[in-house]
C-alpha atoms as a PDB file:
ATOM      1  CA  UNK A   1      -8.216   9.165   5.644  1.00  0.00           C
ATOM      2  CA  UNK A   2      -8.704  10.252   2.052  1.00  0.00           C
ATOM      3  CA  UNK A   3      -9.991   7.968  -0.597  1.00  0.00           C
ATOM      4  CA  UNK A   4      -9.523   9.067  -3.762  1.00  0.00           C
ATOM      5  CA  UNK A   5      -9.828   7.538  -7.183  1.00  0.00           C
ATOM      6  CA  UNK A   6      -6.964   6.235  -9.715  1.00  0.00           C
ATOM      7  CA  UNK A   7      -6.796   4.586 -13.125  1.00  0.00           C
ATOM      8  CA  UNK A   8      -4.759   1.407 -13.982  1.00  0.00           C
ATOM      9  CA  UNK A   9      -2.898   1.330 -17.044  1.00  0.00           C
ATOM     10  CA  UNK A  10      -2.136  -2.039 -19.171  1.00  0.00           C
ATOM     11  CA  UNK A  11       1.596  -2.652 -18.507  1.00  0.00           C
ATOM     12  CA  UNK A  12       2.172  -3.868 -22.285  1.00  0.00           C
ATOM     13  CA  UNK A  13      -0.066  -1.007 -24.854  1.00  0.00           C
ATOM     14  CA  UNK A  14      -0.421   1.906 -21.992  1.00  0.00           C
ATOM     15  CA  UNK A  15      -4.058   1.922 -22.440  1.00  0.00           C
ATOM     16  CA  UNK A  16      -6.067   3.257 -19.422  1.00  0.00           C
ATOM     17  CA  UNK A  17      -9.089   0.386 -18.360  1.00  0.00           C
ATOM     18  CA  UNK A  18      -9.629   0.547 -14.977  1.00  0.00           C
ATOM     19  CA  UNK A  19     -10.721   2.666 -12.244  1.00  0.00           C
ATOM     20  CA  UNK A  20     -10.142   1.708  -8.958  1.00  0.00           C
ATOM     21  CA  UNK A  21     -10.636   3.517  -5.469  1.00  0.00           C
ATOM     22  CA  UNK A  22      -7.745   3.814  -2.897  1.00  0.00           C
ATOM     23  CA  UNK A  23      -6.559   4.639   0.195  1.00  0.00           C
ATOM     24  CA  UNK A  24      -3.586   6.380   1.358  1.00  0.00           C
ATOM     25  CA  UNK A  25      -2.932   5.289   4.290  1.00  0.00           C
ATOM     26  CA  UNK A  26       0.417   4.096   4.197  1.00  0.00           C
ATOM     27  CA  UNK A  27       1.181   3.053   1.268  1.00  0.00           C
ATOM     28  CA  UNK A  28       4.287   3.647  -0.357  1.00  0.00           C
ATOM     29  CA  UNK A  29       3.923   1.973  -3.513  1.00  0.00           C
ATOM     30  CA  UNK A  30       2.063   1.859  -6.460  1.00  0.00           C
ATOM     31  CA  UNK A  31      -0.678  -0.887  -6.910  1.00  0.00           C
ATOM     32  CA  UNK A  32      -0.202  -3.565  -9.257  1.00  0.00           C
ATOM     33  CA  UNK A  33      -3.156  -5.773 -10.138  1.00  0.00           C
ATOM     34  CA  UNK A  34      -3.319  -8.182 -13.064  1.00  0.00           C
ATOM     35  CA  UNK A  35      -6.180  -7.830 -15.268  1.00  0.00           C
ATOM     36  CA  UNK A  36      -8.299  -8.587 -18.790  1.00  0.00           C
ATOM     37  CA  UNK A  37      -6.751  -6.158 -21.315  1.00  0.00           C
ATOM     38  CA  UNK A  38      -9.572  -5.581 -24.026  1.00  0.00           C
ATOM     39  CA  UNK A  39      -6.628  -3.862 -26.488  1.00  0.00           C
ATOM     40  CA  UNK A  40      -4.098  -6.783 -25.789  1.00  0.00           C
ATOM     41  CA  UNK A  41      -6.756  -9.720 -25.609  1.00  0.00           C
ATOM     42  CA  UNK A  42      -5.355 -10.784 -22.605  1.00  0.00           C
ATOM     43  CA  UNK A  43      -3.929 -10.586 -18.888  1.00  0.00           C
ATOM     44  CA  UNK A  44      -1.643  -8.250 -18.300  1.00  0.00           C
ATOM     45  CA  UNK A  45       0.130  -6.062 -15.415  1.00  0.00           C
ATOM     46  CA  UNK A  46      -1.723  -3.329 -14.190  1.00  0.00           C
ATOM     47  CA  UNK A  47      -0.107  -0.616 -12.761  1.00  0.00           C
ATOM     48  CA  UNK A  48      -1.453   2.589 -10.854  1.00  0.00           C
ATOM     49  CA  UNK A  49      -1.153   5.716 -12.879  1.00  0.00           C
ATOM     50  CA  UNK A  50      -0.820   9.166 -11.364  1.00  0.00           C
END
């Protein structure tokens, strides 16, 4: 299995933050983590990008 790497962006400004390492197995969505948003000054949705 492949691991490669992907950035989260903030759900609310779109800013990139966060790098995170996945598998892909068998996944078939994207992940969604929430996390500290340094732009927002808050928590926020995370989503994968592409």
């Amino acid at each position: 299995m492949a691991v490669r790497k992907t950035s989260l962006a903030c759900s609310a400004c779109g800013s990139r933050n966060y790098s995170k390492s996945v598998n892909d197995g068998q996944r078939t969505e994207r992940l969604e983590i929430k996390k500290f948003c340094k732009y927002c000054q808050g928590h926020t949705l995370h989503r994968e990008t592409k």
